[in-house]
Protein backbone atom coordinates (compact mmCIF):
# COMPACT_ATOMS: atom_id res chain seq x y z
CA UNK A 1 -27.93 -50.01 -20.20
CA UNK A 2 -31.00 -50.94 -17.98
CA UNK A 3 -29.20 -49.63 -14.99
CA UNK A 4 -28.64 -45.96 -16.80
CA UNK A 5 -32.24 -45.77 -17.32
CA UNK A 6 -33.07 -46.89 -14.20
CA UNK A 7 -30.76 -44.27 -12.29
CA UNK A 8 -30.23 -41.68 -14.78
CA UNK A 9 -31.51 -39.12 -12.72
CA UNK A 10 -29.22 -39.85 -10.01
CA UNK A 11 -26.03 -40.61 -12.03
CA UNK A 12 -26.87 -36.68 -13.59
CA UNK A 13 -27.70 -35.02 -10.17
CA UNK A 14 -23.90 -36.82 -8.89
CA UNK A 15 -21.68 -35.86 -12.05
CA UNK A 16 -23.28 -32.62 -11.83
CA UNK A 17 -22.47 -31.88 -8.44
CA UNK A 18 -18.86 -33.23 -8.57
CA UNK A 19 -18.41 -31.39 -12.35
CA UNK A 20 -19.43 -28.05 -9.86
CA UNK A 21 -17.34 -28.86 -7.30
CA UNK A 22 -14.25 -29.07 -9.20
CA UNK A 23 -15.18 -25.96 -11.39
CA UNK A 24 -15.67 -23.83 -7.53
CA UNK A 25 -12.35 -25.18 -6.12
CA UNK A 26 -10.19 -27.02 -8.88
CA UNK A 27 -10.18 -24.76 -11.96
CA UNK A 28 -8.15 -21.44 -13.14
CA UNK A 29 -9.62 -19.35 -16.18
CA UNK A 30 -6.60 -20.11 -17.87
CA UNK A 31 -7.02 -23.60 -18.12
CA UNK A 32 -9.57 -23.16 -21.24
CA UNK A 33 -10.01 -26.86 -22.67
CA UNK A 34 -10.56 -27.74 -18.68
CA UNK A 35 -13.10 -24.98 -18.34
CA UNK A 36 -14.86 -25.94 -21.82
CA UNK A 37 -15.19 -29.63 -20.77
CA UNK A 38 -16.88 -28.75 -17.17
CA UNK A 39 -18.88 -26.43 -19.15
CA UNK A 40 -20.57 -28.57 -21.80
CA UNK A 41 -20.78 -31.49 -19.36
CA UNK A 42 -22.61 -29.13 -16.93
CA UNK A 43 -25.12 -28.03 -19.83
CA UNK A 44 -25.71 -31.47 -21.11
CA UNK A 45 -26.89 -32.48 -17.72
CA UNK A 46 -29.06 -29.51 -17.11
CA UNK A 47 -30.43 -30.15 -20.03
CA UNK A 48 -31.30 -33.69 -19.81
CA UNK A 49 -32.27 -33.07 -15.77
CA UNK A 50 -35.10 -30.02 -16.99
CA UNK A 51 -36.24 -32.34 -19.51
CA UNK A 52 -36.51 -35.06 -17.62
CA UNK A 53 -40.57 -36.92 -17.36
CA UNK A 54 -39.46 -38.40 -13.59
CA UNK A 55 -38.22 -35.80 -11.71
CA UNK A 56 -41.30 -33.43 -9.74
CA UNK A 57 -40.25 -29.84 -9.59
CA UNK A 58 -40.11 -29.73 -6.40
CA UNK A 59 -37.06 -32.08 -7.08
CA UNK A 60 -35.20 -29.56 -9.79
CA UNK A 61 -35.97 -26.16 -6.96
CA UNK A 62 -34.06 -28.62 -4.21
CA UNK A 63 -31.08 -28.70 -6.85
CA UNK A 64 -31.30 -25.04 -7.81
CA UNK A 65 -30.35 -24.72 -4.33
CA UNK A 66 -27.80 -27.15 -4.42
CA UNK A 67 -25.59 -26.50 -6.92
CA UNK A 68 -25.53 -23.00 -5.97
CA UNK A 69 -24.81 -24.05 -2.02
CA UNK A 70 -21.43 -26.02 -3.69
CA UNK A 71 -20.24 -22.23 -4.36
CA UNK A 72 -20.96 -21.06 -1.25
CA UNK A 73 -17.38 -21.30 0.47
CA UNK A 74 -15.61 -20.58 -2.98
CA UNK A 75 -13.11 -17.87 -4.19
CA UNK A 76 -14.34 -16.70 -7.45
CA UNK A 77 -12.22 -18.02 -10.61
CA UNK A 78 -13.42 -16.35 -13.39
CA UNK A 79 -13.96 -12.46 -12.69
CA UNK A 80 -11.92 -10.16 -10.22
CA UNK A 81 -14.81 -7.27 -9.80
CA UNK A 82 -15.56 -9.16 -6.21
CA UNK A 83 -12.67 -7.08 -4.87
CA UNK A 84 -14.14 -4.03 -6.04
CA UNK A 85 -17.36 -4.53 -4.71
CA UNK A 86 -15.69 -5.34 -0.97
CA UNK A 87 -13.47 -2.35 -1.66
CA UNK A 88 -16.70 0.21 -2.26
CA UNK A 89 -18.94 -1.57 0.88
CA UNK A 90 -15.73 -1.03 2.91
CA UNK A 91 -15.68 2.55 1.81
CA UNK A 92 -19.21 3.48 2.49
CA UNK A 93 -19.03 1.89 5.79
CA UNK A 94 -16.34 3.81 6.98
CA UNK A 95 -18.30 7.33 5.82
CA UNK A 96 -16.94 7.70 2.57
CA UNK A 97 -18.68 8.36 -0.56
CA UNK A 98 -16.93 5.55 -3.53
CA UNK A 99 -18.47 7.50 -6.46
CA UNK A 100 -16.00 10.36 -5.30
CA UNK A 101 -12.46 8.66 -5.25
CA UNK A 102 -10.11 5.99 -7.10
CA UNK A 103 -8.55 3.45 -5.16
CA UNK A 104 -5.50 3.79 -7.18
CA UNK A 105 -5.29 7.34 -5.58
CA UNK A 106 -5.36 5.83 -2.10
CA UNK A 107 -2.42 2.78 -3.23
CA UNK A 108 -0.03 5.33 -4.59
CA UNK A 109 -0.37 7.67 -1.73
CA UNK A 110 0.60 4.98 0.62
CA UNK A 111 -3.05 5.42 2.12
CA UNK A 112 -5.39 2.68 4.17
CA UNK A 113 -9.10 4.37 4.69
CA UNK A 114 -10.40 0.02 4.99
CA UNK A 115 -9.27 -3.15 5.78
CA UNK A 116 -7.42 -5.21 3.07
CA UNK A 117 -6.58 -2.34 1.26
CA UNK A 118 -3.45 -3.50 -0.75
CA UNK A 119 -5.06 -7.07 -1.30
CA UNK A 120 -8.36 -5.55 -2.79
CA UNK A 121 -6.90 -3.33 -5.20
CA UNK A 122 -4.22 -6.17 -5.92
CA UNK A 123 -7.18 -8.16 -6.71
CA UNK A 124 -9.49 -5.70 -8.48
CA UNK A 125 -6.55 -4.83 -11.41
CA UNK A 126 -5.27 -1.77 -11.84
CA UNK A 127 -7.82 -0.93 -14.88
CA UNK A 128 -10.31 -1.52 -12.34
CA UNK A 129 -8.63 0.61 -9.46
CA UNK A 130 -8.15 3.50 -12.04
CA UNK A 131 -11.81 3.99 -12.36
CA UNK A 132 -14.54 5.49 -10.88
CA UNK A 133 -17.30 2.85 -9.99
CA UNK A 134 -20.22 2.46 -11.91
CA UNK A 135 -22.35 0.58 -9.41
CA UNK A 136 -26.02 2.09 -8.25
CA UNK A 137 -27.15 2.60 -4.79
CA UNK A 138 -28.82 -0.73 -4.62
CA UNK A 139 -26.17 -2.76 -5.39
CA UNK A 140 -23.87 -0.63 -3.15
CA UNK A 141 -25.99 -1.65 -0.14
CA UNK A 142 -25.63 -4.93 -1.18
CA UNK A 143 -21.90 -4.23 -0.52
CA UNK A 144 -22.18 -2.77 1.98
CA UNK A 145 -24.25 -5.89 3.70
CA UNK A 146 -21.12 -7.72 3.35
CA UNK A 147 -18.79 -4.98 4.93
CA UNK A 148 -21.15 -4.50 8.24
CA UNK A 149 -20.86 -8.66 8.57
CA UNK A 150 -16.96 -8.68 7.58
CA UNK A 151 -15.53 -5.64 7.64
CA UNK A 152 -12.31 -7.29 7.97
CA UNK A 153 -12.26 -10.30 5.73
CA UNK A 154 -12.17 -11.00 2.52
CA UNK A 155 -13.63 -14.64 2.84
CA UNK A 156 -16.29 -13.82 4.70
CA UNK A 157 -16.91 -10.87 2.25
CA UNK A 158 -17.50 -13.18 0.21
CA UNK A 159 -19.65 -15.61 1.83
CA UNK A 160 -22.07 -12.68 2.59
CA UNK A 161 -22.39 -11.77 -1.29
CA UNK A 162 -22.74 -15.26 -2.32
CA UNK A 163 -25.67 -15.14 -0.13
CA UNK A 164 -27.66 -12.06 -1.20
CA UNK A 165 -27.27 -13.91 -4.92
CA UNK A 166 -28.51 -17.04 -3.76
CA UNK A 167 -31.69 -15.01 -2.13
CA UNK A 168 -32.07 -12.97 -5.02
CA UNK A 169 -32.49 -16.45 -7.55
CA UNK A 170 -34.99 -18.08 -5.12
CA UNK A 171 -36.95 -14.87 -5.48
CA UNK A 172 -36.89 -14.79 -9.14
CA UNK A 173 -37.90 -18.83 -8.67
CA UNK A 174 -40.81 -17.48 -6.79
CA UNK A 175 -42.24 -14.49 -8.62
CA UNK A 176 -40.78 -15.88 -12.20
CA UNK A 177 -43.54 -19.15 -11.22
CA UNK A 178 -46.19 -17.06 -10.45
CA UNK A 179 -45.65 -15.17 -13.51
CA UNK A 180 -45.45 -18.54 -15.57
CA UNK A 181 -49.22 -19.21 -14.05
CA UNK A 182 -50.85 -15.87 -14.53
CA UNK A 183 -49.59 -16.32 -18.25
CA UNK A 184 -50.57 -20.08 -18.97
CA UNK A 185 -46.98 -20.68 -19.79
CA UNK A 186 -45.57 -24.14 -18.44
CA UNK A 187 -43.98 -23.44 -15.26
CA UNK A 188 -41.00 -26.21 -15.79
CA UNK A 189 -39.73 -22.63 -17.72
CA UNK A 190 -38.31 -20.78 -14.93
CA UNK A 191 -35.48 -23.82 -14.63
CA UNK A 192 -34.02 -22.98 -17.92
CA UNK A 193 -32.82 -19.72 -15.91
CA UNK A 194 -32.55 -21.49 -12.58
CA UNK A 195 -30.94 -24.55 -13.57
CA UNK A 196 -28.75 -23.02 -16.28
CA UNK A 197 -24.79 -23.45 -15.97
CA UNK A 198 -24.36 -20.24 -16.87
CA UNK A 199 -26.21 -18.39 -14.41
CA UNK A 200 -24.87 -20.75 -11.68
CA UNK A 201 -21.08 -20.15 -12.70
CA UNK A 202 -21.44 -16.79 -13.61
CA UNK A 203 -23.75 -15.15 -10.91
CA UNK A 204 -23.22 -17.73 -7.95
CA UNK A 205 -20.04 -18.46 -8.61
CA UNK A 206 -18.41 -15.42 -9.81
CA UNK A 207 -20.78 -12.64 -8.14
CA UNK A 208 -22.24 -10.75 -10.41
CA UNK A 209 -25.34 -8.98 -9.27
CA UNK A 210 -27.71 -9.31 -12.31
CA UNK A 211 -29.87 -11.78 -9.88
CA UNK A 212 -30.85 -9.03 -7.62
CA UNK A 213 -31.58 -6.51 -10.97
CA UNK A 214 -33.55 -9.27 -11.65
CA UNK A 215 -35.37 -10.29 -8.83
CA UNK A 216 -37.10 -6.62 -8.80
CA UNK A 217 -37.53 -6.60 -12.67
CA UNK A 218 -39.81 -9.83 -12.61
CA UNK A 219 -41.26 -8.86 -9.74
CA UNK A 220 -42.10 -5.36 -11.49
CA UNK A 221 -43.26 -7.64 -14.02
CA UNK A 222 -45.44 -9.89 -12.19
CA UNK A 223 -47.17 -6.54 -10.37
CA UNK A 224 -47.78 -4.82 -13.84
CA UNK A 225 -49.47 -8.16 -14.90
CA UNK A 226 -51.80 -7.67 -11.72
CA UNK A 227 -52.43 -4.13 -12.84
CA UNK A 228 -50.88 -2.83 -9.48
CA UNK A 229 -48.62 -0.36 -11.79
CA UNK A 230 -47.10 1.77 -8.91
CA UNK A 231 -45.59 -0.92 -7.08
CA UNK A 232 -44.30 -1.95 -10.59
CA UNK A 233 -42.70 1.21 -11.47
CA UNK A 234 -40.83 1.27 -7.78
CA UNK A 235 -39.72 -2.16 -8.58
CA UNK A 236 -38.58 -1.31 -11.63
CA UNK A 237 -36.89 1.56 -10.13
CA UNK A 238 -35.12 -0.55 -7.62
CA UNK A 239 -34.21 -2.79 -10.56
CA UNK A 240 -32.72 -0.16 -12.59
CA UNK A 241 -30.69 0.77 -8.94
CA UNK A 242 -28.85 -2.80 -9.12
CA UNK A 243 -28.07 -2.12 -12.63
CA UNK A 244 -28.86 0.52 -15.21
CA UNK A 245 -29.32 -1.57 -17.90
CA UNK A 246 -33.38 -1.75 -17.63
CA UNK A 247 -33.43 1.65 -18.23
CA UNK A 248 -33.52 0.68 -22.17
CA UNK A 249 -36.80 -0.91 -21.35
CA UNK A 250 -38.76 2.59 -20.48
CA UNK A 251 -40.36 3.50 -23.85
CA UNK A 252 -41.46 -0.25 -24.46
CA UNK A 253 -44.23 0.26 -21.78
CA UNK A 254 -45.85 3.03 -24.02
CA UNK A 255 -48.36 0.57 -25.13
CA UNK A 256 -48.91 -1.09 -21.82
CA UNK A 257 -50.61 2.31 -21.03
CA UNK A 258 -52.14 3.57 -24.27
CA UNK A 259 -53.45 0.98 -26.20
CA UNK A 260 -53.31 1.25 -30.08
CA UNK A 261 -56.90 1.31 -31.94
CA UNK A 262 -56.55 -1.66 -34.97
CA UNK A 263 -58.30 -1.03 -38.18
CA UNK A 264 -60.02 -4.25 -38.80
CA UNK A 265 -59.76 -3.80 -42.72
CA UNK A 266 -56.07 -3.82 -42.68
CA UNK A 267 -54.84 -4.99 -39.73
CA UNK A 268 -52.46 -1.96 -38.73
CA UNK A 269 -52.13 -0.59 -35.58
CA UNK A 270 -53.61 3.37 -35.86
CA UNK A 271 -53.11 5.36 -33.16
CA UNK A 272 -55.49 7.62 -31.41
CA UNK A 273 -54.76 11.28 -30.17
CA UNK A 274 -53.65 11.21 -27.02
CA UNK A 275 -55.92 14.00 -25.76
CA UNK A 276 -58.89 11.54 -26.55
CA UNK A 277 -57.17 9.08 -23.89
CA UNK A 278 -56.39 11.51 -21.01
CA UNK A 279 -56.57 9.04 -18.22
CA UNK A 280 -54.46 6.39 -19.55
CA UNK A 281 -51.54 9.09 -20.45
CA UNK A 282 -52.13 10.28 -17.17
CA UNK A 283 -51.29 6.79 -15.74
CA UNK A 284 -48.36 6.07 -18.46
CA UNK A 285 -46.97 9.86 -17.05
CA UNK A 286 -47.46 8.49 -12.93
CA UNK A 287 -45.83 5.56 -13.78
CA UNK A 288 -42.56 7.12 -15.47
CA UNK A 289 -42.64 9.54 -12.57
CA UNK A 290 -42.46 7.00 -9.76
CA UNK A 291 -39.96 5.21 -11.75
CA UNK A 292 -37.31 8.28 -12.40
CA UNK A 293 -38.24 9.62 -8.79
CA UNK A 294 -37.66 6.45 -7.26
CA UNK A 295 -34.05 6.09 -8.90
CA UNK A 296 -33.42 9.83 -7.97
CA UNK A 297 -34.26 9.33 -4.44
CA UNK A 298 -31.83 5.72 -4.06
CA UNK A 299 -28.95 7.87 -5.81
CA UNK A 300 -29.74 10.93 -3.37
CA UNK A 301 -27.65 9.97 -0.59
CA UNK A 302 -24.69 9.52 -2.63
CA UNK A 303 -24.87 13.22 -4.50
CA UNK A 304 -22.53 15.79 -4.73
CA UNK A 305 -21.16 18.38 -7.23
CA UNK A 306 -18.42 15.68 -8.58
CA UNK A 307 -20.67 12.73 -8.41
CA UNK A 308 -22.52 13.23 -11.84
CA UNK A 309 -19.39 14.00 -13.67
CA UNK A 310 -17.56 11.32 -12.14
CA UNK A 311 -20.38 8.85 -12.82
CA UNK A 312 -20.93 9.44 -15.97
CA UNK A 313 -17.23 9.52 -17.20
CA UNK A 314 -17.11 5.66 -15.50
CA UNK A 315 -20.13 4.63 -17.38
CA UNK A 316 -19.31 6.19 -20.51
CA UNK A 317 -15.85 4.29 -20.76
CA UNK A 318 -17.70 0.87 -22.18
CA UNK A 319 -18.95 3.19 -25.12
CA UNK A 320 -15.67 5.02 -25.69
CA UNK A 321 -12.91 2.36 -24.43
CA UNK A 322 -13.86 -1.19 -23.71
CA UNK A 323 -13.95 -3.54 -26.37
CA UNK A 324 -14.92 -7.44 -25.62
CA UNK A 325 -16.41 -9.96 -27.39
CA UNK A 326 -17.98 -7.79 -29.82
CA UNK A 327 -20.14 -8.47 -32.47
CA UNK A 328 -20.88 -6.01 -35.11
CA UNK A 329 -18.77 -3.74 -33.82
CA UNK A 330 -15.87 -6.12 -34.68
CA UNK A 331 -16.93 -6.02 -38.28
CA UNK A 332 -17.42 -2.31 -38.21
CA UNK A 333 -14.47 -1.79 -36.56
CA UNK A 334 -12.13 -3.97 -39.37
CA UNK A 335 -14.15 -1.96 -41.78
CA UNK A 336 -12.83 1.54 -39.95
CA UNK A 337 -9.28 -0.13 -39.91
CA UNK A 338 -9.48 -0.77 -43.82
CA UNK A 339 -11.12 3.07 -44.42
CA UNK A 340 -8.81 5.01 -42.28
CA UNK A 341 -6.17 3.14 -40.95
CA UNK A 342 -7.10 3.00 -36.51
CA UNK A 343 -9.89 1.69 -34.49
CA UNK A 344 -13.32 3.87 -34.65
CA UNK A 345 -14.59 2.99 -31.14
CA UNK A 346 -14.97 6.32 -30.34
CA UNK A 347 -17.09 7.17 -33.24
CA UNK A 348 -18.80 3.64 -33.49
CA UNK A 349 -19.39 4.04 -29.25
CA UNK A 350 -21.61 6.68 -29.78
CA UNK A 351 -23.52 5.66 -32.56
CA UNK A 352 -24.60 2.40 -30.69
CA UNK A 353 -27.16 4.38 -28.46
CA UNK A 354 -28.03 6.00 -30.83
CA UNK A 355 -29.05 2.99 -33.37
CA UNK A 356 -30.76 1.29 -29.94
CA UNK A 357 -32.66 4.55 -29.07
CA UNK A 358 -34.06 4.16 -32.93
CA UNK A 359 -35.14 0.75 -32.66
CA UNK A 360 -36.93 0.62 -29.09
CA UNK A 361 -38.79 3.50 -30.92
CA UNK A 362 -39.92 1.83 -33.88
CA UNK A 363 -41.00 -1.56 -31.61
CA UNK A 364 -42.38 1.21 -29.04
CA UNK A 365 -44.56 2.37 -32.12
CA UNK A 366 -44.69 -0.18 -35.05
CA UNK A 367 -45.13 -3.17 -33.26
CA UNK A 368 -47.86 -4.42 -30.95
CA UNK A 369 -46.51 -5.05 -27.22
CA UNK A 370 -49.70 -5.24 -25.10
CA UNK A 371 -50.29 -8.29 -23.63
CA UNK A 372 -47.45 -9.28 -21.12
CA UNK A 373 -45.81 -12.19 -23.36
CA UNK A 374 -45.79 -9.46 -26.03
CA UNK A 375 -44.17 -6.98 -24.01
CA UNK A 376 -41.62 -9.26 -22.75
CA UNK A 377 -40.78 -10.29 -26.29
CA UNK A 378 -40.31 -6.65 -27.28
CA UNK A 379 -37.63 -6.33 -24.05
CA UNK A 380 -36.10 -9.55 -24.98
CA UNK A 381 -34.98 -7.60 -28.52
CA UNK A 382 -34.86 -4.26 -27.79
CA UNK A 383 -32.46 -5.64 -25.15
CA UNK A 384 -30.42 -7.78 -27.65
CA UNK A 385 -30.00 -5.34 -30.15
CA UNK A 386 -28.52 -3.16 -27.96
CA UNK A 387 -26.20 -5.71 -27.14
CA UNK A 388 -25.57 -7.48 -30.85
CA UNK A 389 -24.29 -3.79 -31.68
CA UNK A 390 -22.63 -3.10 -28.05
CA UNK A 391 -18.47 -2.57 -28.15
CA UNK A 392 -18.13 -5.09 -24.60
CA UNK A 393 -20.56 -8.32 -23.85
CA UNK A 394 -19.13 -9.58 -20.74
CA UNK A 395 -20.67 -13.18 -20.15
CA UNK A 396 -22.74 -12.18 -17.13
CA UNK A 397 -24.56 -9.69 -19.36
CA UNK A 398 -26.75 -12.81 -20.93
CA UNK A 399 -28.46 -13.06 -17.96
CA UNK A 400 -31.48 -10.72 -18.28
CA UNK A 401 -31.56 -11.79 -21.65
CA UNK A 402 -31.62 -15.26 -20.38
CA UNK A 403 -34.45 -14.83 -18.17
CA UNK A 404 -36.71 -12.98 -20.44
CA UNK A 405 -36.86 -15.84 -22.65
CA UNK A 406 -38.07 -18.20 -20.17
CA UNK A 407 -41.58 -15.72 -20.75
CA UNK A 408 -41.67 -15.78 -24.71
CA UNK A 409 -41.04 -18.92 -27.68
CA UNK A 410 -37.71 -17.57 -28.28
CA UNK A 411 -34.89 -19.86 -27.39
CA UNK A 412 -32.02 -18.13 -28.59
CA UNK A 413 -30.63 -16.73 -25.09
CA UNK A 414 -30.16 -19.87 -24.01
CA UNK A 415 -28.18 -21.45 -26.53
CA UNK A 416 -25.80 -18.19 -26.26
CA UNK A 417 -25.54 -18.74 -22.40
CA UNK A 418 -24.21 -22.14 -24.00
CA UNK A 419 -21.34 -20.64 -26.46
CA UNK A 420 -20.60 -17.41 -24.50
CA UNK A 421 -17.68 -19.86 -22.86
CA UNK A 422 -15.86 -19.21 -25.95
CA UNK A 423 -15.14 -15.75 -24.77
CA UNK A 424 -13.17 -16.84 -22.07
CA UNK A 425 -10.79 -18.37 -24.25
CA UNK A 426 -9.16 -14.66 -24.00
CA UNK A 427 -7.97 -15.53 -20.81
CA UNK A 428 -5.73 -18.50 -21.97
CA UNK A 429 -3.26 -16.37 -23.43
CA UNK A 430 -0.79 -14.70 -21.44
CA UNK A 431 -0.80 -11.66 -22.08
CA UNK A 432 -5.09 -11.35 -22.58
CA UNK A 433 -5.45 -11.50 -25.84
CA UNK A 434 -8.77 -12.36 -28.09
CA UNK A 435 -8.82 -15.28 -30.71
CA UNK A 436 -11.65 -13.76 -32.96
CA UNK A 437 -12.08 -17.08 -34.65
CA UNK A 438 -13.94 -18.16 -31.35
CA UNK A 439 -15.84 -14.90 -30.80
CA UNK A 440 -16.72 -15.72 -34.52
CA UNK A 441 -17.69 -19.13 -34.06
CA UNK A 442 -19.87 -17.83 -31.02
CA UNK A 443 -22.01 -15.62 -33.23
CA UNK A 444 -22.10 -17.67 -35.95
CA UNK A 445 -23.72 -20.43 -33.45
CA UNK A 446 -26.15 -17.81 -32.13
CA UNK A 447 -26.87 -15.93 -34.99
CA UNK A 448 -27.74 -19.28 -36.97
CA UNK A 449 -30.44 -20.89 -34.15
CA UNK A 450 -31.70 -16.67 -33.95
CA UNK A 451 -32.43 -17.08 -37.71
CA UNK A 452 -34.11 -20.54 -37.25
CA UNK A 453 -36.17 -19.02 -34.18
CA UNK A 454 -37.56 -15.77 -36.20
CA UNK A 455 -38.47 -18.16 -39.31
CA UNK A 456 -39.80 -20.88 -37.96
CA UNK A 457 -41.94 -17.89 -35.58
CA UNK A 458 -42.78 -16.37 -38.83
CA UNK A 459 -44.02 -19.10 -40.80
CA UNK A 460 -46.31 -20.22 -37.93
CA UNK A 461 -47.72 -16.78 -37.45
CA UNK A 462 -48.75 -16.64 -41.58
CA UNK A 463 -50.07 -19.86 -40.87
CA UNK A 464 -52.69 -18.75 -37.95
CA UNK A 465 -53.27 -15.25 -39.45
């Protein structure tokens, strides 16, 4: 017992490096109870290493680095969309446009425009292959980083990718702690996103690009908090170009620029004309104008006359289609089955934006978002709600969530990042199929701790007021 004390740092830095090094080269989605051991084992340890009174952070940023470095020479286990971003950086470095064609098209005419042609779309799925992609200019260029240093392996493809990733976290380690400072927050924060698992696995490991959305959204962030809003709206534009999920966050930076007037007597936010405030609309107006400008210009160099149609037919498929790991939406859906007999995605798929456009409104309007932990909070739940009523939450999604938390009191993202592994549970059965008793355990995990989060929130704030 007194040696565990005495090296319980070490013994949690070792059996987290070796659980990491079997999950990069010893583990196959299928094998679920393997994957769910490695995975609570690997969260216990973070958890325990963050938490830690002995360890300097200087210390936990070395093993950021670390466990991410184990990846580095790794084949990605869990997700196949690696293929598809080689495939696309292949394609634009050989002249041609990838929001224009299917690689399908290319297989079944017995056609080679880029190396590996047969093993990407092998790799990538043939749902994958028969789709237009769906990725912005930003993170095409990461792709196509990777093609100009291996244009003619896969491996090395991969190395290349791993490494923008790895950049991209040690910049949102960088900016995300001077963030922390400006806001008085503790700065031992940032590690629940840099030390987490989940990002680890699911970014490092498995390549998705939400780091590099991120790195320019906390960086937007962090220049918006120094009032430099121009350079914040480009970032944010260059964040939205990775990904387009921050384009939810737009209207929540109404009040960022016009500030509500509060009636002392009651203590409700009363707007004032907006005429009376002429230079701060003027500023909110320059700032969605760089923004939307910015994006325009990135996407420029990919336009043509098919390119809008094409993109927004790919994009609109996880509202009409895709169903995964649902949560509402699985309960509306049963509830469609019982009324009339099929599935109502592609009535409930368009309602969704519709019920987030509603409620960014009313926390744009009805709720008071203008000091930076305030506005982060509002992002953190416009954000979820969107995704609570969403038809597909792929794992990697939980990211951006993830990170905003690390700004506010809520908690909630991470313990999500914690039971998101019982998605993958799908991927045990041959064919895919989804056990909803583990989506529902998932949620009922989440939704519990959510519930603890907003009342134990609430009762403090009746308490100060």
């Amino acid at each position: 017992m007194l040696f565990f004390k005495k090296y319980k740092d070490v013994l949690l830095i070792l059996l987290s490096t070796i659980a990491y090094f079997i999950f990069a080269y010893f583990l196959e989605r299928t094998e679920f109870n393997k994957l769910l051991f490695l995975w609570f084992a690997l969260f216990g340890c973070s958890y325990f290493l963050i938490k830690s009174k002995t360890i300097q952070n200087s210390t936990l940023i070395g093993l950021v680095i670390l466990f991410r470095l184990i990846f580095l020479f790794a084949i990605p286990n869990l997700s196949q969309d690696f293929y598809r971003f080689i495939w696309d950086g292949r394609m634009i470095l050989e002249g041609l446009n990838p929001y224009l064609s299917l690689p399908e098209t290319f297989i079944q005419q017995g056609l080679h425009p880029i190396a590996d042609a047969n093993n990407l779309y092998n790799g990538m799925g043939e749902m994958n292959g028969s789709h237009y992609t769906n990725y912005p200019p930003i993170n095409q260029l990461c792709f196509l980083i990777a093609a100009l240093f291996a244009s003619k392996s896969v491996f090395g493809s991969v190395i290349v990718l791993r490494s923008i990733i790895i950049l991209a976290d040690i910049g949102i380690l960088y900016f995300g702690k001077k963030l922390l400072e400006q806001l008085n927050l503790p700065i031992k924060n940032i590690f629940w996103y840099a030390l987490n698992p989940f990002i680890i696995i699911e970014m490092t490991g498995n390549l998705h690009f939400e780091p590099v959305m991120l790195f320019f959204l906390i960086w937007s962030l962090y220049k918006l908090q120094q009032q430099k809003w121009a350079w914040a709206a480009i970032l944010l534009a260059c964040s939205v170009s990775v990904k387009l999920i921050p384009l939810l966050f737009l209207p929540l930076f109404f009040q960022w620029f016009i500030q509500p007037i509060s009636n002392n007597s009651t203590n409700k936010l009363k707007w004032i004309g907006l005429k009376l405030q002429p230079k701060k609309l003027a500023k909110l107006i320059a700032f969605y104008a760089i923004t939307l400008a910015t994006i325009i210009i990135l996407f420029l160099p990919f336009y043509s006359s098919e390119f809008i149609e094409n993109y927004a037919n790919s994009v609109g498929l996880w509202f009409r289609n895709f169903e995964f790991n649902a949560s509402f939406y699985y309960i509306f859906r049963e509830i469609g089955y019982q009324f009339r007999g099929y599935n109502e995605i592609a009535i409930i798929g368009k309602i969704v934006p519709i019920l987030t456009i509603l409620f960014l409104v009313i926390i744009t309007f009805f709720r008071k978002n203008k000091s930076m932990v305030q506005l982060i909070t509002a992002l953190l739940f416009g954000l979820c709600f969107y995704y609570f009523t969403s038809t597909t939450i792929h794992p990697w999604y939980l990211a951006t969530p993830l990170i905003l938390s690390v700004f506010t009191k809520y908690r909630f993202p991470i313990i999500w990042t914690l039971v998101i592994i019982f998605s993958y549970q799908a991927y045990a059965n041959n064919p895919w199929k989804e056990n909803l008793w583990f989506v529902a355990l998932e949620y009922f995990i989440l939704y519990g701790f959510l519930f603890y989060e907003l009342r134990k929130n609430f009762q403090y704030y009746k308490i100060v007021k």
